[in-house]
C-alpha atoms as a PDB file:
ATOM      1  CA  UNK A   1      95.540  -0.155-167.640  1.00  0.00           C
ATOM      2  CA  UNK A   2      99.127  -1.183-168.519  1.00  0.00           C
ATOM      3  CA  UNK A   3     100.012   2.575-167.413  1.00  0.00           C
ATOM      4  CA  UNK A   4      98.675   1.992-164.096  1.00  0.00           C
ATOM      5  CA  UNK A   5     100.401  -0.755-163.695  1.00  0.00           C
ATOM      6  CA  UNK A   6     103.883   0.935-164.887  1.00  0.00           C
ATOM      7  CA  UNK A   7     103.347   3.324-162.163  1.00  0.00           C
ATOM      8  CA  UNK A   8     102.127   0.985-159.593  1.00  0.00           C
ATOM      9  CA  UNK A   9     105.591  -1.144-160.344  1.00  0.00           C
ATOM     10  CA  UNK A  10     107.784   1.848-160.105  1.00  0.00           C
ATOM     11  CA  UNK A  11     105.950   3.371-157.294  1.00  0.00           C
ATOM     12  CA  UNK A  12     106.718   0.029-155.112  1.00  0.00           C
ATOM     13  CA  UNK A  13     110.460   0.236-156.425  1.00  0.00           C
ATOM     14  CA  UNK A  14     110.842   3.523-154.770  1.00  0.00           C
ATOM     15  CA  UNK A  15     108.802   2.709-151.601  1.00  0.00           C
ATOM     16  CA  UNK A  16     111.411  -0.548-151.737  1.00  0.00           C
ATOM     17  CA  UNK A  17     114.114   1.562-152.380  1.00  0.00           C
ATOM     18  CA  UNK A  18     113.143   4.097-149.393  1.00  0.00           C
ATOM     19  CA  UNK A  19     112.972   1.499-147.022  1.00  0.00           C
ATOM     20  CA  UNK A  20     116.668  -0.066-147.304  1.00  0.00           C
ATOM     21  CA  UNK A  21     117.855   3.616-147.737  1.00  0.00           C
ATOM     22  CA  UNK A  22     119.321   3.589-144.335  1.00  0.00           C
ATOM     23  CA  UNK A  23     121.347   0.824-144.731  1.00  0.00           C
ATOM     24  CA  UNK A  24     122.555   1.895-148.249  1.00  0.00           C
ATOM     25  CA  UNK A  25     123.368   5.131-146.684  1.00  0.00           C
ATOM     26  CA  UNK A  26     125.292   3.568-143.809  1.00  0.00           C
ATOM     27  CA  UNK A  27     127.008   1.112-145.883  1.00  0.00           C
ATOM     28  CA  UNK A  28     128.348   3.797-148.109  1.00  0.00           C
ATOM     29  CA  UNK A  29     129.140   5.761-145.270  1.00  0.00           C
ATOM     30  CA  UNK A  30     130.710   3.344-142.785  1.00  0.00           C
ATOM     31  CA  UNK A  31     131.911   0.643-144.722  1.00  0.00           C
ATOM     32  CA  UNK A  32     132.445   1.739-148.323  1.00  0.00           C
ATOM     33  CA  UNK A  33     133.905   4.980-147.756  1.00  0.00           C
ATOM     34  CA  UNK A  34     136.149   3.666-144.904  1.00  0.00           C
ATOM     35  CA  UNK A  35     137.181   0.895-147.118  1.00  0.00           C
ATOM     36  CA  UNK A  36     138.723   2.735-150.325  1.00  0.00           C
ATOM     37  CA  UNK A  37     139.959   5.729-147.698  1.00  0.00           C
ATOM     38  CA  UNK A  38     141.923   3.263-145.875  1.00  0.00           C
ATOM     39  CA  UNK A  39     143.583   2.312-149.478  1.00  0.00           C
ATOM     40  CA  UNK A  40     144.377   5.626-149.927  1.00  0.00           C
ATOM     41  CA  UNK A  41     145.798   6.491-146.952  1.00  0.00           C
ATOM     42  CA  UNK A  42     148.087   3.394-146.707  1.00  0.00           C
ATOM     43  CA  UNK A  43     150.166   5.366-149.622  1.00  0.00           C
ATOM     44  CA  UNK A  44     150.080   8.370-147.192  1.00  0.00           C
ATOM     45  CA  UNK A  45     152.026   9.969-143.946  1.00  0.00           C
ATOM     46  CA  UNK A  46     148.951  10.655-141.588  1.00  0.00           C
ATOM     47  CA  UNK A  47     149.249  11.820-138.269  1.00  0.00           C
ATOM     48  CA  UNK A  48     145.794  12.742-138.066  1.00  0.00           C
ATOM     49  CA  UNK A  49     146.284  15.885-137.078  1.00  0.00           C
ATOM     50  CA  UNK A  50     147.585  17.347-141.064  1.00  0.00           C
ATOM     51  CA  UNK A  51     146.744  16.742-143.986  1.00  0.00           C
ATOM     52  CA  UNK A  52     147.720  13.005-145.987  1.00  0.00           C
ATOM     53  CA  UNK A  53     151.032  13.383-147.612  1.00  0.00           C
ATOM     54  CA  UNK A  54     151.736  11.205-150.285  1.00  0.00           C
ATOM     55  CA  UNK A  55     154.535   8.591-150.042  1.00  0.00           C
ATOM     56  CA  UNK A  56     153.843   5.603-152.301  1.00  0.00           C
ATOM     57  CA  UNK A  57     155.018   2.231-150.965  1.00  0.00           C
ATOM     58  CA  UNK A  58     157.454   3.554-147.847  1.00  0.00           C
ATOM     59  CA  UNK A  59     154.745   2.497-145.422  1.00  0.00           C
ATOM     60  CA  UNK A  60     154.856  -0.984-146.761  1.00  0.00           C
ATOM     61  CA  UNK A  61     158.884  -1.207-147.278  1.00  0.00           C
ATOM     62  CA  UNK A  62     158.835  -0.164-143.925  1.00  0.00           C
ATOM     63  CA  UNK A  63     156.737  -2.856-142.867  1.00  0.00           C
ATOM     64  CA  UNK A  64     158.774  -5.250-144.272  1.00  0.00           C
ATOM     65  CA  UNK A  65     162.669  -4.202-143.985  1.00  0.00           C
ATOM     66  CA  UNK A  66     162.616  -2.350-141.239  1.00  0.00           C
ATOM     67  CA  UNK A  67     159.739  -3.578-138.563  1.00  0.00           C
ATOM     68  CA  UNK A  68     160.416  -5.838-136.136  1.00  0.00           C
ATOM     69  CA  UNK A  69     157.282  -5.574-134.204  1.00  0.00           C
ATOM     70  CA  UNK A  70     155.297  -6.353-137.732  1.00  0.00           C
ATOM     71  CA  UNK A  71     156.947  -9.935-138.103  1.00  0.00           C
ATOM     72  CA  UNK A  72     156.561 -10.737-134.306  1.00  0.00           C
ATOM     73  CA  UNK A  73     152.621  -9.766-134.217  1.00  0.00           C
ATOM     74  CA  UNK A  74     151.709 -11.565-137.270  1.00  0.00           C
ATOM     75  CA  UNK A  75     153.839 -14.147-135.618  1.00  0.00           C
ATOM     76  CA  UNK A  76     152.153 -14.147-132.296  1.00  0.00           C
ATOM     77  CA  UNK A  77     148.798 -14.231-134.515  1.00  0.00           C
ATOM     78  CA  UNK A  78     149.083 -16.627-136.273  1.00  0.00           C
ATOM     79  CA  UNK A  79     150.179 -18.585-132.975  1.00  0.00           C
ATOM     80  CA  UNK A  80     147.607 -17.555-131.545  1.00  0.00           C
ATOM     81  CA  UNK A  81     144.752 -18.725-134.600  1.00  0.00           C
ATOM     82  CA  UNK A  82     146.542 -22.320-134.670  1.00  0.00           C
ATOM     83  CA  UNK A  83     145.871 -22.495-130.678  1.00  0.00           C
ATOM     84  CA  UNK A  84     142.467 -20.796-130.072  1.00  0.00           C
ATOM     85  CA  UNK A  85     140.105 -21.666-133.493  1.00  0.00           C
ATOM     86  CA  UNK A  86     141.107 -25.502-133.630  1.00  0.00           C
ATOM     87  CA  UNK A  87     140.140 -25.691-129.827  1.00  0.00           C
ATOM     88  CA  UNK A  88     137.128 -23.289-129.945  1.00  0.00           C
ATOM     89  CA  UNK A  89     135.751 -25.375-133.311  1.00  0.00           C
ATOM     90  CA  UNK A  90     136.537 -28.806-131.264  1.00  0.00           C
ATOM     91  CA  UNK A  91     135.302 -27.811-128.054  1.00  0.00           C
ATOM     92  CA  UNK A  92     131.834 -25.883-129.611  1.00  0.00           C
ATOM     93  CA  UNK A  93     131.151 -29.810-131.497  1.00  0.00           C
ATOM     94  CA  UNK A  94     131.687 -32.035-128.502  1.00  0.00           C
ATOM     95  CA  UNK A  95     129.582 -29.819-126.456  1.00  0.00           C
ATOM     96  CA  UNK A  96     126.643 -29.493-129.387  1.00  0.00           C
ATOM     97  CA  UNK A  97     126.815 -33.690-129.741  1.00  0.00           C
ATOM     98  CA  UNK A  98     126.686 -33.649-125.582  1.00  0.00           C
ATOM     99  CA  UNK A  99     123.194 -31.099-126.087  1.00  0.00           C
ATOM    100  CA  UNK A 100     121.667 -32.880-129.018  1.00  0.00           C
ATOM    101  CA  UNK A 101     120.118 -35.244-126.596  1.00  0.00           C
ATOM    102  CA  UNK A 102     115.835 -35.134-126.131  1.00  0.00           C
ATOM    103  CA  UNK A 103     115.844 -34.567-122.178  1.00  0.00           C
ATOM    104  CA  UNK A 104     113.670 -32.251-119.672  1.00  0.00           C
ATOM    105  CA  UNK A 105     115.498 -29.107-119.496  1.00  0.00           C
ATOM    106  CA  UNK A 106     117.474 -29.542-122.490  1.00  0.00           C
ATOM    107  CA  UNK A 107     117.015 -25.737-123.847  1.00  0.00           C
ATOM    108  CA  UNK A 108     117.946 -24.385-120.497  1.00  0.00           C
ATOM    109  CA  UNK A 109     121.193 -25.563-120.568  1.00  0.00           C
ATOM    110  CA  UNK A 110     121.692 -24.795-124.406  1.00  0.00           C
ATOM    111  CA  UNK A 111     121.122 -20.960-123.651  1.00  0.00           C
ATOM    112  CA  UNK A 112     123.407 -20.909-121.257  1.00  0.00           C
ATOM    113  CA  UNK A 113     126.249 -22.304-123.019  1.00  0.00           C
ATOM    114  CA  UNK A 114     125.836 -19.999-125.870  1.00  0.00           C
ATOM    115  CA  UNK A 115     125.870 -17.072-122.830  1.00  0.00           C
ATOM    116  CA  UNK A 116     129.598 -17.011-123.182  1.00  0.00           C
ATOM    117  CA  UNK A 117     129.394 -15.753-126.643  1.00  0.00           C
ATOM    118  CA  UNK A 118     127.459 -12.475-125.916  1.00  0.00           C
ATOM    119  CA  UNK A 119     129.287 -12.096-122.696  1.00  0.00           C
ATOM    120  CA  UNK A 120     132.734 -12.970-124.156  1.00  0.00           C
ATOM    121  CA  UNK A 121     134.053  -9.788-125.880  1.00  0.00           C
ATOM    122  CA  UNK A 122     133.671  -7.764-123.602  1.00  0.00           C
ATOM    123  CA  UNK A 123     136.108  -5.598-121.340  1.00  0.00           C
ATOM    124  CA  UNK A 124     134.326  -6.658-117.986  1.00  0.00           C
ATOM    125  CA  UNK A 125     134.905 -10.497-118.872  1.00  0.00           C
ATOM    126  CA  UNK A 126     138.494 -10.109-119.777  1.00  0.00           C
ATOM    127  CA  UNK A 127     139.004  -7.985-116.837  1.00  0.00           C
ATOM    128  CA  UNK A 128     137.651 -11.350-114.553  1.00  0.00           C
ATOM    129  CA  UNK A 129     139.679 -13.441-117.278  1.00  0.00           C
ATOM    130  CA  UNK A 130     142.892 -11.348-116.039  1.00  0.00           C
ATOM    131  CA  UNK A 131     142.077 -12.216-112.302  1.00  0.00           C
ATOM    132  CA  UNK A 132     141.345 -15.665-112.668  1.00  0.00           C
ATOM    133  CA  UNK A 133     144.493 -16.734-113.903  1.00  0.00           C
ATOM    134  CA  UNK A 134     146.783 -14.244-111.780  1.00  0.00           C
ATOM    135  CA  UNK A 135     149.319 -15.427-109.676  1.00  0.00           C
ATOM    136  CA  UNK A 136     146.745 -15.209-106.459  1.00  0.00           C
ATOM    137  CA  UNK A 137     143.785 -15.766-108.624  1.00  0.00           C
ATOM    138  CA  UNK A 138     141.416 -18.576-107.950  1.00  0.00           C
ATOM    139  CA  UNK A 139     143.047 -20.678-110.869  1.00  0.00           C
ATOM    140  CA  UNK A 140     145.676 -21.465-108.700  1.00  0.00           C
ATOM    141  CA  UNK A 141     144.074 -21.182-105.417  1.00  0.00           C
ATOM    142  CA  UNK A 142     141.943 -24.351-106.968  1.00  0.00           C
ATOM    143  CA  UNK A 143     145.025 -26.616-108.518  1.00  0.00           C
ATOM    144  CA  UNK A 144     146.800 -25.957-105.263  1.00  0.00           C
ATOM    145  CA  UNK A 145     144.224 -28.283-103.549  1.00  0.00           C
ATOM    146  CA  UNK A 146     145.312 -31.337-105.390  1.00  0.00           C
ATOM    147  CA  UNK A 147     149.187 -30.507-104.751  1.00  0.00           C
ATOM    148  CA  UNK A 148     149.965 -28.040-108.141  1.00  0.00           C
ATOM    149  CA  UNK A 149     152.209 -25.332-107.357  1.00  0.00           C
ATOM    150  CA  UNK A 150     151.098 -22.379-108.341  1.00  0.00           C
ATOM    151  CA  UNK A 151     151.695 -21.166-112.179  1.00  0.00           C
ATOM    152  CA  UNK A 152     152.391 -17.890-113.569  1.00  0.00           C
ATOM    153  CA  UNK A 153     149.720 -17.956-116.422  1.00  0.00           C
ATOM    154  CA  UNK A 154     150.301 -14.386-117.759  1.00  0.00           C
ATOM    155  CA  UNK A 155     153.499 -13.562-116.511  1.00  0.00           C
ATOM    156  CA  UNK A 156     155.458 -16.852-118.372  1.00  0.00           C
ATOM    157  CA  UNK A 157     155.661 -16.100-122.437  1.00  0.00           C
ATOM    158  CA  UNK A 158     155.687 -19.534-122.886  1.00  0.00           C
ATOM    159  CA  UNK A 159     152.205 -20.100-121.768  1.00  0.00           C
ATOM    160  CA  UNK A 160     150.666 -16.547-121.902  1.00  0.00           C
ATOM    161  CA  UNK A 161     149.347 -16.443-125.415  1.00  0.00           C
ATOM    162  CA  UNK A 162     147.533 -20.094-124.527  1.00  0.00           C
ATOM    163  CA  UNK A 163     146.286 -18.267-121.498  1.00  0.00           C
ATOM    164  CA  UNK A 164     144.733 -15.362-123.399  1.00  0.00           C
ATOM    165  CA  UNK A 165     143.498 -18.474-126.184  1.00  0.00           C
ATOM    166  CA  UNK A 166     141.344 -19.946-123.107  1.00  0.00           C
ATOM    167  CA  UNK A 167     139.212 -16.808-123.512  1.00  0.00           C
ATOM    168  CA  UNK A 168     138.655 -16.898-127.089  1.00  0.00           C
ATOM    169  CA  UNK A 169     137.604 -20.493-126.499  1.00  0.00           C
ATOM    170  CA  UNK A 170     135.364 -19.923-123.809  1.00  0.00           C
ATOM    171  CA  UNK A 171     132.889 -17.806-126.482  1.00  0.00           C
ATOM    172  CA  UNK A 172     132.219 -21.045-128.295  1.00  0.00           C
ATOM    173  CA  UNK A 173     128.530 -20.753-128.086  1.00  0.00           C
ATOM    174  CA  UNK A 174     128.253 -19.422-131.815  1.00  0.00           C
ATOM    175  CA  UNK A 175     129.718 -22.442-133.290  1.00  0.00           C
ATOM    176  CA  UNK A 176     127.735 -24.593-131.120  1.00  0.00           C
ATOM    177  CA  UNK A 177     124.262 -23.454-132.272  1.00  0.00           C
ATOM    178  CA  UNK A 178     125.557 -24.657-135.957  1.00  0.00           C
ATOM    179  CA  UNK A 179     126.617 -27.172-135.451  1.00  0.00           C
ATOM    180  CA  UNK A 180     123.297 -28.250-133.172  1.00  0.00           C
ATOM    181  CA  UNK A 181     121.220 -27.237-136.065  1.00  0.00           C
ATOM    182  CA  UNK A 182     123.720 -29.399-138.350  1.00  0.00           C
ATOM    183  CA  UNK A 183     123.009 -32.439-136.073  1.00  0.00           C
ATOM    184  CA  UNK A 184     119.713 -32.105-136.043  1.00  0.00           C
ATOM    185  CA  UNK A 185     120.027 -32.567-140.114  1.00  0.00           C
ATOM    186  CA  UNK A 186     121.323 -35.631-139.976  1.00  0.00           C
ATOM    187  CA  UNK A 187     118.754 -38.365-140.876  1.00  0.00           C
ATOM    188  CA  UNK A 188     117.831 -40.837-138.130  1.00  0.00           C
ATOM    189  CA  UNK A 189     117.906 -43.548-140.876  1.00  0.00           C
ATOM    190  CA  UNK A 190     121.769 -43.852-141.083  1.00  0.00           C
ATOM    191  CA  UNK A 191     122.157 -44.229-137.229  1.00  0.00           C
ATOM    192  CA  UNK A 192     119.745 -47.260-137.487  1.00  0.00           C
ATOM    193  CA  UNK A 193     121.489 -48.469-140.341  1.00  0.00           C
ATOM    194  CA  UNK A 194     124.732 -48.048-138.376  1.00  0.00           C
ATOM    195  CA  UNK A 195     123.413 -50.182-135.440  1.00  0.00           C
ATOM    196  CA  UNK A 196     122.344 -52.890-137.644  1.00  0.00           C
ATOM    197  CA  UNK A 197     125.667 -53.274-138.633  1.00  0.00           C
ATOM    198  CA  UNK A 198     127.290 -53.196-135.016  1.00  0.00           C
ATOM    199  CA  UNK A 199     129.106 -50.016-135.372  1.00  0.00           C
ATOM    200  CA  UNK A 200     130.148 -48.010-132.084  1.00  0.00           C
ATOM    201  CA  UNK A 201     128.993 -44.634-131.404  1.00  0.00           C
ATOM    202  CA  UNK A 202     132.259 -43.437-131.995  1.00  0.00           C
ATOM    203  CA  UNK A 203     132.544 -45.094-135.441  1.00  0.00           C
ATOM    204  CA  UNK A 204     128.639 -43.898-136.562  1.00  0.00           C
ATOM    205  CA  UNK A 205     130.000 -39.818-135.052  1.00  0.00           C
ATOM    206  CA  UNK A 206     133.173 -40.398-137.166  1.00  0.00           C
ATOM    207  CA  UNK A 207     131.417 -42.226-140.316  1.00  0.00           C
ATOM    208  CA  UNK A 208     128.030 -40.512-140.152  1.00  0.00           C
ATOM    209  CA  UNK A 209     127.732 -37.753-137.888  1.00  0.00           C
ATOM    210  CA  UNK A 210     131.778 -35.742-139.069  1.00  0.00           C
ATOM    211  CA  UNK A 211     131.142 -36.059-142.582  1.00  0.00           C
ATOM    212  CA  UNK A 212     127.934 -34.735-142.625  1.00  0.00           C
ATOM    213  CA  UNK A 213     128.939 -32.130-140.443  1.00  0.00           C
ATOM    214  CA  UNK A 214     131.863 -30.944-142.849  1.00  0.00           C
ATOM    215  CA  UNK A 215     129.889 -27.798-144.527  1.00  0.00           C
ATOM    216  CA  UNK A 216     128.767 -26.429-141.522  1.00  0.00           C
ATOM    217  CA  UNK A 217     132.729 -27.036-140.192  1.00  0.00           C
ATOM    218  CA  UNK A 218     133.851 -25.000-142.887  1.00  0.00           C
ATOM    219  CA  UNK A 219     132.070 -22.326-142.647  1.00  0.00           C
ATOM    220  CA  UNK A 220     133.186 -22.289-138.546  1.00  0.00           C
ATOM    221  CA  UNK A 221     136.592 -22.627-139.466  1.00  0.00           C
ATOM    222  CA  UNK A 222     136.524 -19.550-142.222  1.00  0.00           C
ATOM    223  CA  UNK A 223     134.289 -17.581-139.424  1.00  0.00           C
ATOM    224  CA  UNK A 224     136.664 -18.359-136.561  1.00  0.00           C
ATOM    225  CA  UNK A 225     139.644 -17.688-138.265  1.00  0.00           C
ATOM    226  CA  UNK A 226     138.584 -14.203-139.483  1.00  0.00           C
ATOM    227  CA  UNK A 227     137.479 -13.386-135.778  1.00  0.00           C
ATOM    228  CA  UNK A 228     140.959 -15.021-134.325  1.00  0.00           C
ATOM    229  CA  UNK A 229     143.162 -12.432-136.887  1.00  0.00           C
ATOM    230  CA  UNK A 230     141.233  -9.369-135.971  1.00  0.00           C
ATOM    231  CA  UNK A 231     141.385 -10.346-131.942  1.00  0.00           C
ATOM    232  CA  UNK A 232     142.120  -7.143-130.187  1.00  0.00           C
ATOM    233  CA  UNK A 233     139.866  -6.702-126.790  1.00  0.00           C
ATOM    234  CA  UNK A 234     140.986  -9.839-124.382  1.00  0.00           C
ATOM    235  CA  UNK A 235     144.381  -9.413-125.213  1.00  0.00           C
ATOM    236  CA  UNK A 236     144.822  -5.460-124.541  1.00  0.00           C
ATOM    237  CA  UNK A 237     143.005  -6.044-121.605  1.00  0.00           C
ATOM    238  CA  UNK A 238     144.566  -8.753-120.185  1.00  0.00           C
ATOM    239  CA  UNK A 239     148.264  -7.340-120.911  1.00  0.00           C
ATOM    240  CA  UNK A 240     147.915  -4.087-122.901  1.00  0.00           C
ATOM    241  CA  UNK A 241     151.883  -4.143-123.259  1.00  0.00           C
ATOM    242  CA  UNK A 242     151.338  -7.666-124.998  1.00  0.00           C
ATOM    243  CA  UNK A 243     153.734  -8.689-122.497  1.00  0.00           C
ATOM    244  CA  UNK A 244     155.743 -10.644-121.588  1.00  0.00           C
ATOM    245  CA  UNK A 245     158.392 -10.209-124.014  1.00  0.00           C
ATOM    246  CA  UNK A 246     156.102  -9.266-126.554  1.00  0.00           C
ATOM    247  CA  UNK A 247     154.775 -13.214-126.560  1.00  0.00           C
ATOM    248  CA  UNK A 248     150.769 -12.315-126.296  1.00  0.00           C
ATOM    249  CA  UNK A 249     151.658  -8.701-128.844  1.00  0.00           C
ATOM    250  CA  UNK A 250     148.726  -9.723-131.353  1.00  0.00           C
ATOM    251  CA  UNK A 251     148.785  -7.631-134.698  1.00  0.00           C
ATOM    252  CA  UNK A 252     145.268  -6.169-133.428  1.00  0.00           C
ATOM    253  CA  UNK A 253     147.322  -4.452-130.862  1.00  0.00           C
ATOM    254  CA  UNK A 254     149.973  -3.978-133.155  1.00  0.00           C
ATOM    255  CA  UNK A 255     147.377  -1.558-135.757  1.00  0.00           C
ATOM    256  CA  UNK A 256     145.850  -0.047-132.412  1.00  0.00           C
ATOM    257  CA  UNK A 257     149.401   1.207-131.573  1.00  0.00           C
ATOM    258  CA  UNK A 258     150.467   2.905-135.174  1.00  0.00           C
ATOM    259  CA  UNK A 259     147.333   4.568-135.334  1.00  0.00           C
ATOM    260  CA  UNK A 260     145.579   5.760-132.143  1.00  0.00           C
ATOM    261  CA  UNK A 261     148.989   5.901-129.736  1.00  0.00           C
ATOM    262  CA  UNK A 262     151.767   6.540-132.413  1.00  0.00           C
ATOM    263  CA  UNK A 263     149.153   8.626-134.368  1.00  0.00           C
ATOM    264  CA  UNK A 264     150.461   7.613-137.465  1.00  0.00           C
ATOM    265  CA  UNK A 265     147.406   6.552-139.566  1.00  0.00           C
ATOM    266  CA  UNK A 266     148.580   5.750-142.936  1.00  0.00           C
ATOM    267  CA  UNK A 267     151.142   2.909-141.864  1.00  0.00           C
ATOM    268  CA  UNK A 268     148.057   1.788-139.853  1.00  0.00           C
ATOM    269  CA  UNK A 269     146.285   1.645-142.940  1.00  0.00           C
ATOM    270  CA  UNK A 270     148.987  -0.462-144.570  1.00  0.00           C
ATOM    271  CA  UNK A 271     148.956  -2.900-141.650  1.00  0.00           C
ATOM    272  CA  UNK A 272     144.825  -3.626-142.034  1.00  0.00           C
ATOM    273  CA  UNK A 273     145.904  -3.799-146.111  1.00  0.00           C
ATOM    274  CA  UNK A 274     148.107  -6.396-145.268  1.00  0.00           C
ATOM    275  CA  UNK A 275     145.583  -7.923-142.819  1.00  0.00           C
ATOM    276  CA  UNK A 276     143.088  -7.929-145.294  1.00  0.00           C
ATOM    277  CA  UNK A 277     145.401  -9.924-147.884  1.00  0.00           C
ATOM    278  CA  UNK A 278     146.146 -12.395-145.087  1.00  0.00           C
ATOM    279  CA  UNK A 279     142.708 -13.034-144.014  1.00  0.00           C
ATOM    280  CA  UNK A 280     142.288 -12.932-148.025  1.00  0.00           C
ATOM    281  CA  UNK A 281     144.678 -15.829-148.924  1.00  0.00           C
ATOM    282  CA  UNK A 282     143.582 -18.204-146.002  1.00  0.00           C
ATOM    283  CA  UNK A 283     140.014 -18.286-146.734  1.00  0.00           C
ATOM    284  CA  UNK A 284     140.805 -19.020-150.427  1.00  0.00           C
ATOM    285  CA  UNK A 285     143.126 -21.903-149.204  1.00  0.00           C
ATOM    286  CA  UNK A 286     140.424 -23.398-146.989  1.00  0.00           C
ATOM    287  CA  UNK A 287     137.729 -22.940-149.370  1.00  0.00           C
ATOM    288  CA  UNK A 288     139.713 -24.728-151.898  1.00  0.00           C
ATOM    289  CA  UNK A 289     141.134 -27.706-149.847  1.00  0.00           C
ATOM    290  CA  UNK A 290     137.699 -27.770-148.640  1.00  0.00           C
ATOM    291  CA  UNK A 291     136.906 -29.893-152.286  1.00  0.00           C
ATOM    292  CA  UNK A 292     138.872 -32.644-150.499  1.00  0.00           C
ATOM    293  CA  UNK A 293     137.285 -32.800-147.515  1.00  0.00           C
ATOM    294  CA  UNK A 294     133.891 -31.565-147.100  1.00  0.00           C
ATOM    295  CA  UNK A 295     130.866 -33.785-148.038  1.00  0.00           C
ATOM    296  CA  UNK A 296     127.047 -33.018-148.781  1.00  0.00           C
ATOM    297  CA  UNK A 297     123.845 -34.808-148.822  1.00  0.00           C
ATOM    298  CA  UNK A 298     123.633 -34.936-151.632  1.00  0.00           C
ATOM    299  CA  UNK A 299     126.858 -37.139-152.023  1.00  0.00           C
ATOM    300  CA  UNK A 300     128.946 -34.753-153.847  1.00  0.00           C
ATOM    301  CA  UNK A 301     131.773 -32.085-152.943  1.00  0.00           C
ATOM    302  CA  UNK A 302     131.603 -28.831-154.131  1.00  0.00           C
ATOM    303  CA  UNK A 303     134.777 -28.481-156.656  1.00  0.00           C
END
C-alpha cells in the first residue's frame, strides 16, 4: 500500500512538473540565458556580426571617461522619472478616490480610465501623442481660444521631456486599480469615527485614507520607477533623434543606439549592466526608507 502511494506521489510530481515545463523552458531560454549572456558580453567587442572578443572593463571605462551621451541619458532619465512617476502615482490616486464612490454606472467609467494603460505603449498612441502637441496640433489650436499663443511642445528642450512625461502619465490606469482595491480596504469604521470628531474630508484622506494607502504606494512607486528607467517606445517615436539638443535622449534610446544602429552589442550590454545596478540601488533605497513611512493594519511598519 505505502508503494502505491510512493508511486502515486511521484507520478503527480512529474505530471506537475510536465505541466509548468513550458514556462521552465522559456524562462531558461528567454530570461535566464539572456541574463548571464548579457554579463558576458558586456566584457566583450560584439558587432554581431563576429564572434565576442574579449576586452575586460574597456566597455565600462568607456562609459565613464569617455561618453558623453552616457551621462546626458541617464541625466535626461532620471529627469524624466522625477517628472513622470510622481505625477502618474498622484494623478492614478486622485482619480481612484474620485471612482471609489457607489453610483449607477460606476464600473463603466472605471474601465475606461484604466483603457489608457493597454492603449498607452503603443506606437499608434505615441504617433497621435506626437500630433497633438505639434506646433499645428489641436493642443494649441484649443489654448489659442482663450488667448495662449501657440507653444512649441516638442521643439523647445526646456519643455520637451515634460511633453513626452504627459504620455507616460496618461497610462495611469494600472496604479489606479490598486489603489481602488486599497480603498476599498479601508474600514468604514474609522471614517465614522472621523466624523464624530469633526474632521474634514481632507483631514480623514490625509489621516485615514494616505496612511493606509502607504503599502500599496510603495509598491506603485518601485513599479513605476522600474517602468520610467526602461522607457523607450513614446520617446523614439515622438523624436527618435531625442531631440532637441539631446533634452528628451532617454538611456532606453541611448542602449537601442549602441546595439541595433551602432551594432556594437557588448557596450550595449554594459549599458543594461549599469541599468540594472541603477534600477538595483533605487529600489533598495525606497524599500528601506519605506520603514519610515509606510504603515499597516496591523499598526506596525515593516523594518
Amino acid at each position: 500500500m505505502q508503494t502505491v502511494n510512493r508511486q502515486k506521489r511521484i507520478s503527480g510530481k512529474y505530471k506537475g512538473l510536465l505541466y509548468i515545463s513550458p514556462w521552465i523552458i522559456g524562462f531558461l531560454i528567454f530570461q535566464l540565458y539572456p541574463f548571464f549572456a548579457s554579463m558576458y558580453y558586456s566584457f566583450t567587442s560584439f558587432d554581431l556580426m563576429s564572434a565576442p572578443k574579449w576586452i575586460g572593463f574597456d566597455n565600462y571605462i568607456t562609459m565613464f571617461t569617455k561618453d558623453d551621451m552616457f551621462r546626458q541619458s541617464l541625466k535626461v532619465t532620471l529627469i524624466y522619472s522625477l517628472i513622470a512617476v510622481p505625477l502618474k502615482v498622484s494623478f492614478a490616486l486622485l482619480v481612484a478616490v474620485i471612482l471609489n464612490v457607489k453610483m449607477r454606472g460606476v464600473h463603466f467609467f472605471r474601465t475606461v480610465y484604466y483603457l489608457p494603460s493597454i492603449l498607452g505603449g503603443s506606437v499608434a498612441v505615441a504617433v497621435l501623442w506626437r500630433f497633438l502637441f505639434m506646433k499645428e496640433g489641436i493642443v494649441n489650436q484649443m489654448i489659442s481660444y482663450v488667448g495662449i499663443p501657440a507653444i512649441d511642445w516638442l521643439g523647445n528642450p526646456h519643455i520637451a521631456l515634460f511633453t513626452i512625461s504627459t504620455l507616460a502619465v496618461w497610462q495611469f490606469g494600472s496604479s489606479m486599480v490598486l489603489f481602488l482595491a486599497g480603498l476599498k480596504q479601508v474600514p468604514g469604521e474609522l471614517y465614522e469615527v472621523g466624523r464624530v470628531d469633526g474632521a474634514s474630508r481632507i483631514r480623514m484622506f490625509f489621516s485615514v485614507t494616505l496612511p493606509l494607502l502607504t503599502p500599496i504606494l510603495l509598491f506603485n512607486l518601485i513599479m513605476q520607477t522600474v517602468n520610467a528607467f526602461q522607457e523607450f517606445t513614446g520617446a523614439f517615436v515622438i523624436l527618435p533623434d531625442g531631440g532637441p539638443l539631446k533634452s528628451t535622449y532617454l538611456y532606453g534610446m541611448k542602449l537601442y543606439d549602441e546595439g541595433f544602429k551602432f551594432l556594437k552589442m557588448g557596450y550595449a550590454s554594459a549599458l543594461s549592466w549599469i541599468l540594472f545596478l541603477i534600477i538595483f540601488a533605487i529600489t533598495a533605497l525606497v524599500i528601506k526608507s519605506s520603514s519610515y513611512w509606510t504603515h499597516y493594519e496591523d499598526g506596525g511598519d515593516r523594518k
